[in-house]
C-alpha atoms as a PDB file:
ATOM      1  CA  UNK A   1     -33.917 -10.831   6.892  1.00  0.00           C
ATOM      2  CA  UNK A   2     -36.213 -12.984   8.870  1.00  0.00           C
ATOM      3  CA  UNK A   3     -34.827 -16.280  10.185  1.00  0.00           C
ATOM      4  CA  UNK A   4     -37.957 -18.399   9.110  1.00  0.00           C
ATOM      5  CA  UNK A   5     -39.012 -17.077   5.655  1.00  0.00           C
ATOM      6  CA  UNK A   6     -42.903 -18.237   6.371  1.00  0.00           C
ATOM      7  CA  UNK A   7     -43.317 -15.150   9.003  1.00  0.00           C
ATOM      8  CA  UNK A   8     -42.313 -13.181   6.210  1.00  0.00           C
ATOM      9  CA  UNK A   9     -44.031 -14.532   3.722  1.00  0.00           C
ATOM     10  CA  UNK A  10     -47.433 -14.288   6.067  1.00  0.00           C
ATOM     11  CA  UNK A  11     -46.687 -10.705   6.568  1.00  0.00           C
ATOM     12  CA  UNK A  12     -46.214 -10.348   3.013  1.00  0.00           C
ATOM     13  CA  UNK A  13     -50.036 -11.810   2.798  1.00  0.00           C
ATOM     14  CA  UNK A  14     -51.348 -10.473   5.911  1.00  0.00           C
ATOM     15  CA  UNK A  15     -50.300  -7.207   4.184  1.00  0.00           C
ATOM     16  CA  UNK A  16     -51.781  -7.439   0.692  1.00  0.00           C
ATOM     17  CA  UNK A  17     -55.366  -8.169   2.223  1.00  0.00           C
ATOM     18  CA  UNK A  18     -55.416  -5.618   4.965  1.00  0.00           C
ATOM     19  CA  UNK A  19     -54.401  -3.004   1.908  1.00  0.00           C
ATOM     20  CA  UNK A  20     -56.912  -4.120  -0.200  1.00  0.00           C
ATOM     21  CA  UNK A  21     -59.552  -5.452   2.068  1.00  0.00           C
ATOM     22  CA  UNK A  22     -61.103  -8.339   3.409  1.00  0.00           C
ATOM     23  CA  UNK A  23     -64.028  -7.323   1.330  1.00  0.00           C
ATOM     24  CA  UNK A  24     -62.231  -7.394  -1.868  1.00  0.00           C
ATOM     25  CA  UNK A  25     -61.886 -10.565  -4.364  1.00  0.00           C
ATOM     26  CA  UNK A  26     -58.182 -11.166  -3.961  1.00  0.00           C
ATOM     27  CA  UNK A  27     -56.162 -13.559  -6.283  1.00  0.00           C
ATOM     28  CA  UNK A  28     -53.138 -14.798  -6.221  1.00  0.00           C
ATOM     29  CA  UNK A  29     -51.960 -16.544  -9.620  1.00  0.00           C
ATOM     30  CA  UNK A  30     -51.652 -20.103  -8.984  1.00  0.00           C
ATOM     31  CA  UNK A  31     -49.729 -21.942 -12.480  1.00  0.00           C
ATOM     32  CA  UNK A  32     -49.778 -25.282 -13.120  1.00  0.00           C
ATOM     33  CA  UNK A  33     -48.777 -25.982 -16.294  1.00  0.00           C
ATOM     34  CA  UNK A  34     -48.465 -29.663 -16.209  1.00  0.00           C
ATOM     35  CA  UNK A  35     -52.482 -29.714 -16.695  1.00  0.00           C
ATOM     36  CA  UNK A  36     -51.059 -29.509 -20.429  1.00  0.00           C
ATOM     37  CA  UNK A  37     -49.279 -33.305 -19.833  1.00  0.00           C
ATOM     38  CA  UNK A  38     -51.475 -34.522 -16.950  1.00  0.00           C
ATOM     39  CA  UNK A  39     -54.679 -33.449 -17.945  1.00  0.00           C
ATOM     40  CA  UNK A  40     -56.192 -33.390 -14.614  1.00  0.00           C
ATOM     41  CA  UNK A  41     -56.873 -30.077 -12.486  1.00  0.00           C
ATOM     42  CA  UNK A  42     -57.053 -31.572  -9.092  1.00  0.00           C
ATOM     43  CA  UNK A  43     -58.531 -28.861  -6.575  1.00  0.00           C
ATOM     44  CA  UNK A  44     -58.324 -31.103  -3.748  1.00  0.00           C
ATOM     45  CA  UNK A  45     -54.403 -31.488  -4.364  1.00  0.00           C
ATOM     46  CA  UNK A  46     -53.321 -27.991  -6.599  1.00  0.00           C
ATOM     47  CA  UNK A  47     -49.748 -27.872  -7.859  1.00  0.00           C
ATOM     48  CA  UNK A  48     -49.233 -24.160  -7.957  1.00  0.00           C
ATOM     49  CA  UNK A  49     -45.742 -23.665 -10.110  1.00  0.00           C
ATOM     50  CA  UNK A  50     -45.369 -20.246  -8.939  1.00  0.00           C
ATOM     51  CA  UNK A  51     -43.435 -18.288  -6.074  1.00  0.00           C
ATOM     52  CA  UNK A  52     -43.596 -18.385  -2.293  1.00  0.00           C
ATOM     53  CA  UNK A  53     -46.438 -16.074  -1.710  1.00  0.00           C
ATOM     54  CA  UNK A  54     -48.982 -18.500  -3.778  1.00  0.00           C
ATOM     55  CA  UNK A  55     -47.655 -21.587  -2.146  1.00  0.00           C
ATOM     56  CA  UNK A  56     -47.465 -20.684   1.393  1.00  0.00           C
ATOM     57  CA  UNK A  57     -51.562 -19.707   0.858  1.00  0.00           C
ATOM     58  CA  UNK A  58     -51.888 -22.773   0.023  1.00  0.00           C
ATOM     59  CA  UNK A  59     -50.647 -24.018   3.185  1.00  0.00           C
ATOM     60  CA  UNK A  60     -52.112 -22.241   5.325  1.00  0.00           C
ATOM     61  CA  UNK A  61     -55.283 -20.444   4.510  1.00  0.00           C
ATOM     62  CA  UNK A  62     -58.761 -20.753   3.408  1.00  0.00           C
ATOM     63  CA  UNK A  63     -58.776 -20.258  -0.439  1.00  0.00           C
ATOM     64  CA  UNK A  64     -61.236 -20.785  -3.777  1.00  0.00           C
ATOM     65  CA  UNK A  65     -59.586 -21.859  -7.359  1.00  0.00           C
ATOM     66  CA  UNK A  66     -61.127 -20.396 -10.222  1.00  0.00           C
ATOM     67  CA  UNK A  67     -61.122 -23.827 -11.942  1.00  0.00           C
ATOM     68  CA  UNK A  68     -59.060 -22.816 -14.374  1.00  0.00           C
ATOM     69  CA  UNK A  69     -56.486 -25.174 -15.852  1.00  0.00           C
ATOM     70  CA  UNK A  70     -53.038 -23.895 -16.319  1.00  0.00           C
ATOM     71  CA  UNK A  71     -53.534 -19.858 -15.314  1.00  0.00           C
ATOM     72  CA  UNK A  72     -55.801 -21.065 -11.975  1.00  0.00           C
ATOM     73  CA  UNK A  73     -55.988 -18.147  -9.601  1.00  0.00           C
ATOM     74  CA  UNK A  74     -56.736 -18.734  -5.694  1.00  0.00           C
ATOM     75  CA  UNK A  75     -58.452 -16.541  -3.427  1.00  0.00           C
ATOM     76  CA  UNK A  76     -58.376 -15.703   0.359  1.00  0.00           C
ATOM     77  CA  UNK A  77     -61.292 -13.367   0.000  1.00  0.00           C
ATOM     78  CA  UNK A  78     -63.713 -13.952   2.611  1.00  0.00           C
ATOM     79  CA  UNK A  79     -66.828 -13.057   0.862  1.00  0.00           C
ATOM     80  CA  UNK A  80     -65.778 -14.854  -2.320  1.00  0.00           C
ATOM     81  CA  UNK A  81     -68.257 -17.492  -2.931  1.00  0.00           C
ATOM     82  CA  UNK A  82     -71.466 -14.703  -2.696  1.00  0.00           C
ATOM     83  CA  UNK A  83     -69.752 -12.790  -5.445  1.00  0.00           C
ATOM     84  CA  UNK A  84     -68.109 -15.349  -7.474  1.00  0.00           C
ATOM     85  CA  UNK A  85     -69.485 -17.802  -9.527  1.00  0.00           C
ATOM     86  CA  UNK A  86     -67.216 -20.064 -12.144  1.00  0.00           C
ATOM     87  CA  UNK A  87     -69.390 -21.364 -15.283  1.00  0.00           C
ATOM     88  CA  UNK A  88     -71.735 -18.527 -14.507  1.00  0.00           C
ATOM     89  CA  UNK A  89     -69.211 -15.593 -14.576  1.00  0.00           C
ATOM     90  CA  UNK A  90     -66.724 -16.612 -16.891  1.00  0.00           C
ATOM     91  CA  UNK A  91     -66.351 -20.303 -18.685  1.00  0.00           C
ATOM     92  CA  UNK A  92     -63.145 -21.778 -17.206  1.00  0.00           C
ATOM     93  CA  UNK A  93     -62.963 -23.695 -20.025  1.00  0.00           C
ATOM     94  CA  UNK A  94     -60.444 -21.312 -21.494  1.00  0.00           C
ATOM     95  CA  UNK A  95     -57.783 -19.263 -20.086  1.00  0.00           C
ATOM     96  CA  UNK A  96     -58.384 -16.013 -22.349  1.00  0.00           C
ATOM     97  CA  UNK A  97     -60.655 -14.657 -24.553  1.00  0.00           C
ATOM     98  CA  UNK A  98     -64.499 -13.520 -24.021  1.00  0.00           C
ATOM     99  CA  UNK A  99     -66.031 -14.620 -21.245  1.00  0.00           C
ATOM    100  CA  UNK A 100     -62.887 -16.065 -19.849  1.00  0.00           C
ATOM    101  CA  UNK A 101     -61.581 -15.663 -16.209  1.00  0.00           C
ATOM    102  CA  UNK A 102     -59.028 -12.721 -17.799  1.00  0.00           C
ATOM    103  CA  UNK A 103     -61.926 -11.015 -19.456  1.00  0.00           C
ATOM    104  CA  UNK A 104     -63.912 -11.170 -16.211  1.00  0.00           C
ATOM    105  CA  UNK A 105     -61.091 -10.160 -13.894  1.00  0.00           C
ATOM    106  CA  UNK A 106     -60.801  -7.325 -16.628  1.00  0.00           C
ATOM    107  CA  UNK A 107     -64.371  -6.006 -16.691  1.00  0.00           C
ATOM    108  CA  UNK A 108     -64.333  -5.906 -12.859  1.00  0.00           C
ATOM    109  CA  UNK A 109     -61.857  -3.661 -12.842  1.00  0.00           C
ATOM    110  CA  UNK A 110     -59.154  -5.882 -11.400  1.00  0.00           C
ATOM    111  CA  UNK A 111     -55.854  -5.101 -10.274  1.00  0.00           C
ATOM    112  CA  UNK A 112     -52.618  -6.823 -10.572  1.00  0.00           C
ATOM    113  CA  UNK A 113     -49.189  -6.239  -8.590  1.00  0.00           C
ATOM    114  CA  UNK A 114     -46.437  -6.580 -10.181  1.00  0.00           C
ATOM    115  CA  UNK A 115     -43.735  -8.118  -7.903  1.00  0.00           C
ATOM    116  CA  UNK A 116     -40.089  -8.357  -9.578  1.00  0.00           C
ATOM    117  CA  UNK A 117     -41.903  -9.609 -12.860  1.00  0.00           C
ATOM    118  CA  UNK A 118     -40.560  -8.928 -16.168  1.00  0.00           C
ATOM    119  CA  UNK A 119     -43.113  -7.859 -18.980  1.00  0.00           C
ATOM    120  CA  UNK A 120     -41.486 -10.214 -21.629  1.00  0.00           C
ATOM    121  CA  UNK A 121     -41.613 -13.258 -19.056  1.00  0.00           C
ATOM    122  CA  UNK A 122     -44.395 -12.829 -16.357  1.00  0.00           C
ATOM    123  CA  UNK A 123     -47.220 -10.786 -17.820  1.00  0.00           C
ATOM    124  CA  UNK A 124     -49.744 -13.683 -18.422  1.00  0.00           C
ATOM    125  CA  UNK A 125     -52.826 -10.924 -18.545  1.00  0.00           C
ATOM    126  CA  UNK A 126     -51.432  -9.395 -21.544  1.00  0.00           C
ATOM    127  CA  UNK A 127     -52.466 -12.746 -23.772  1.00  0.00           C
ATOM    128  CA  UNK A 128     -56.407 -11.438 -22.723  1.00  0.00           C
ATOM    129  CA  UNK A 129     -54.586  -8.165 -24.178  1.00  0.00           C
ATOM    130  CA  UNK A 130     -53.704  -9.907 -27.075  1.00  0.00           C
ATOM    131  CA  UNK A 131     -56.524 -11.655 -28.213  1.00  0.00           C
ATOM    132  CA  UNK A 132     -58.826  -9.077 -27.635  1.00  0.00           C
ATOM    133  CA  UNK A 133     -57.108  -7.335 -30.621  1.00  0.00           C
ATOM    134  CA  UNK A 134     -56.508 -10.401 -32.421  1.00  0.00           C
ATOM    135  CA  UNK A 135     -53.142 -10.310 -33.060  1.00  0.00           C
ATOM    136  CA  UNK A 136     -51.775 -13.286 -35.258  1.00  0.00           C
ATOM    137  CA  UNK A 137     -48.872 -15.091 -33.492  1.00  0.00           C
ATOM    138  CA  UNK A 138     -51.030 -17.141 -31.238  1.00  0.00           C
ATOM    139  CA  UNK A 139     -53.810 -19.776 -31.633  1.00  0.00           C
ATOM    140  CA  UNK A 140     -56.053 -21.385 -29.984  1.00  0.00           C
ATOM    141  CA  UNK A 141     -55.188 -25.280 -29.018  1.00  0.00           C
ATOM    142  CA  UNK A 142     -57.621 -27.457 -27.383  1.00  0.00           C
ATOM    143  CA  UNK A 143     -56.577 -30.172 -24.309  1.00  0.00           C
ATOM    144  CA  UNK A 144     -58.600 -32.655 -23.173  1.00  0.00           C
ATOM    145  CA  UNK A 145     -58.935 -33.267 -19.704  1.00  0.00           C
ATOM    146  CA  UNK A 146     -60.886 -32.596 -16.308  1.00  0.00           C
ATOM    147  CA  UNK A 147     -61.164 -31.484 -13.165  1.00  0.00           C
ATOM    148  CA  UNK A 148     -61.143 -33.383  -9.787  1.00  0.00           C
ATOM    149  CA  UNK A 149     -63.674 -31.093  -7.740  1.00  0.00           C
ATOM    150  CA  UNK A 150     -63.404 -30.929  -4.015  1.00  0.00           C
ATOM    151  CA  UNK A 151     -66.716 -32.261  -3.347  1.00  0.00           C
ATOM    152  CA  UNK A 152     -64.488 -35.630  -5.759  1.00  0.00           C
ATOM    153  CA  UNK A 153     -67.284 -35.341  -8.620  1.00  0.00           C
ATOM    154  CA  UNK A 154     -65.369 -34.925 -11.806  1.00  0.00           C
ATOM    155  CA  UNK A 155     -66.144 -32.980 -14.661  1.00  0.00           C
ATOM    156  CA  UNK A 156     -64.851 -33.327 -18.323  1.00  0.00           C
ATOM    157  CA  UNK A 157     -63.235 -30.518 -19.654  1.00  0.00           C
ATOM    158  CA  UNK A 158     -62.079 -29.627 -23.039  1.00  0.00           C
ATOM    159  CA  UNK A 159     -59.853 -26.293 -22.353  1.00  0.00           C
ATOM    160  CA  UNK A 160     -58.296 -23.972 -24.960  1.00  0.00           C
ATOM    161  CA  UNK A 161     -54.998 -22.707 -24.099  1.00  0.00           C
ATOM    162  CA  UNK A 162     -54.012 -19.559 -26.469  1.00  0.00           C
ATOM    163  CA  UNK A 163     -50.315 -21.067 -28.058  1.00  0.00           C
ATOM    164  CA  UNK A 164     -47.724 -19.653 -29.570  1.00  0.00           C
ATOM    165  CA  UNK A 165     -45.880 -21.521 -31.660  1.00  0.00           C
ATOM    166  CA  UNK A 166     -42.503 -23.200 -29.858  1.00  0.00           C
ATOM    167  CA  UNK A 167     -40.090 -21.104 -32.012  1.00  0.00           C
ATOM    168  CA  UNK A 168     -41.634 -18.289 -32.625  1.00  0.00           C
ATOM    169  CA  UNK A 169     -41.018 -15.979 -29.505  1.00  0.00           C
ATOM    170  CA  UNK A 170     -42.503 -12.201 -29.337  1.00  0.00           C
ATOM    171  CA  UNK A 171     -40.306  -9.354 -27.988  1.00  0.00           C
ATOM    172  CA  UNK A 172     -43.466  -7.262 -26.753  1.00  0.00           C
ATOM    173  CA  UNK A 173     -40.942  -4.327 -26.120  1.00  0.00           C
ATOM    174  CA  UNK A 174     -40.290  -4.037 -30.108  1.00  0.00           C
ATOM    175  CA  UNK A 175     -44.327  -4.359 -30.655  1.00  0.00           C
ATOM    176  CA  UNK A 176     -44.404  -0.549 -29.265  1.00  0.00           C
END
């Protein structure tokens, strides 16, 4: 136990890029799903609704958003924006699917750590799992919004979110 929780958390971090690499496109899932009420991806002012780790990057290191609403990822990858390019790699104008962030991250062999996550709670990459074999308990719904860029142009966005409906909950463990 550490008595300020931020030098741990940086450790954490420091320790997760110096595994992987400097060199490597990190990212760090960064949730906020209140885009779905607010309608406004702000990358000037993100409102990550996930863990310590994702927040305390936030506050204290260089980092790109994907630009996508609702499942955003951030990055501390230091060669990021020659290797990266949202619109052009993958439409962030939907969360899953083909061509989406998911499918990208996919097809670039990405890799995801698992940290105290439960399958039938946290696993947001299996919906790209789902839809790529088109199962039938989600759709696709369509919000209206944008997104606040840093440079404060704004761009009009109409994102589809892949839905389930509210009581209709899957148990992937009894899916096999």
């Amino acid at each position: 136990f550490c008595e300020n929780p931020d030098i741990t958390i940086d450790n954490i971090i420091n320790s997760i890029i110096e595994t992987f690499g400097q060199d490597r496109l990190l990212f760090f899932p960064c949730f906020d799903y209140k885009y779905t009420e607010s309608r406004l991806l702000d990358l000037n002012n993100i409102d990550c609704q996930l863990g310590p780790i994702t927040k305390r990057i936030l506050q204290t290191k260089k980092y790109f958003h994907n630009k996508v609403p609702v499942f955003g990822h951030i990055s501390t990858s230091l060669n990021l924006k020659n290797n990266f390019h949202p619109g052009e790699d993958y439409s962030y104008k939907k969360a899953f699917g083909e061509k989406s962030f998911y499918d990208w991250f996919k097809n670039s062999n990405g890799v995801i750590i698992f940290w105290g996550c439960d399958i039938n709670s946290a696993n947001t990459f299996i919906h790209q799992i789902e839809i790529d074999n088109n199962i039938k308990y989600r759709f696709a719904k369509n919000f209206k919004g944008s997104i606040l860029n840093q440079d404060l142009t704004k761009e009009e966005l109409d994102f589809k979110y892949f839905v389930r409906p509210n009581k209709n909950l899957v148990n992937y463990e009894q899916l096999g």
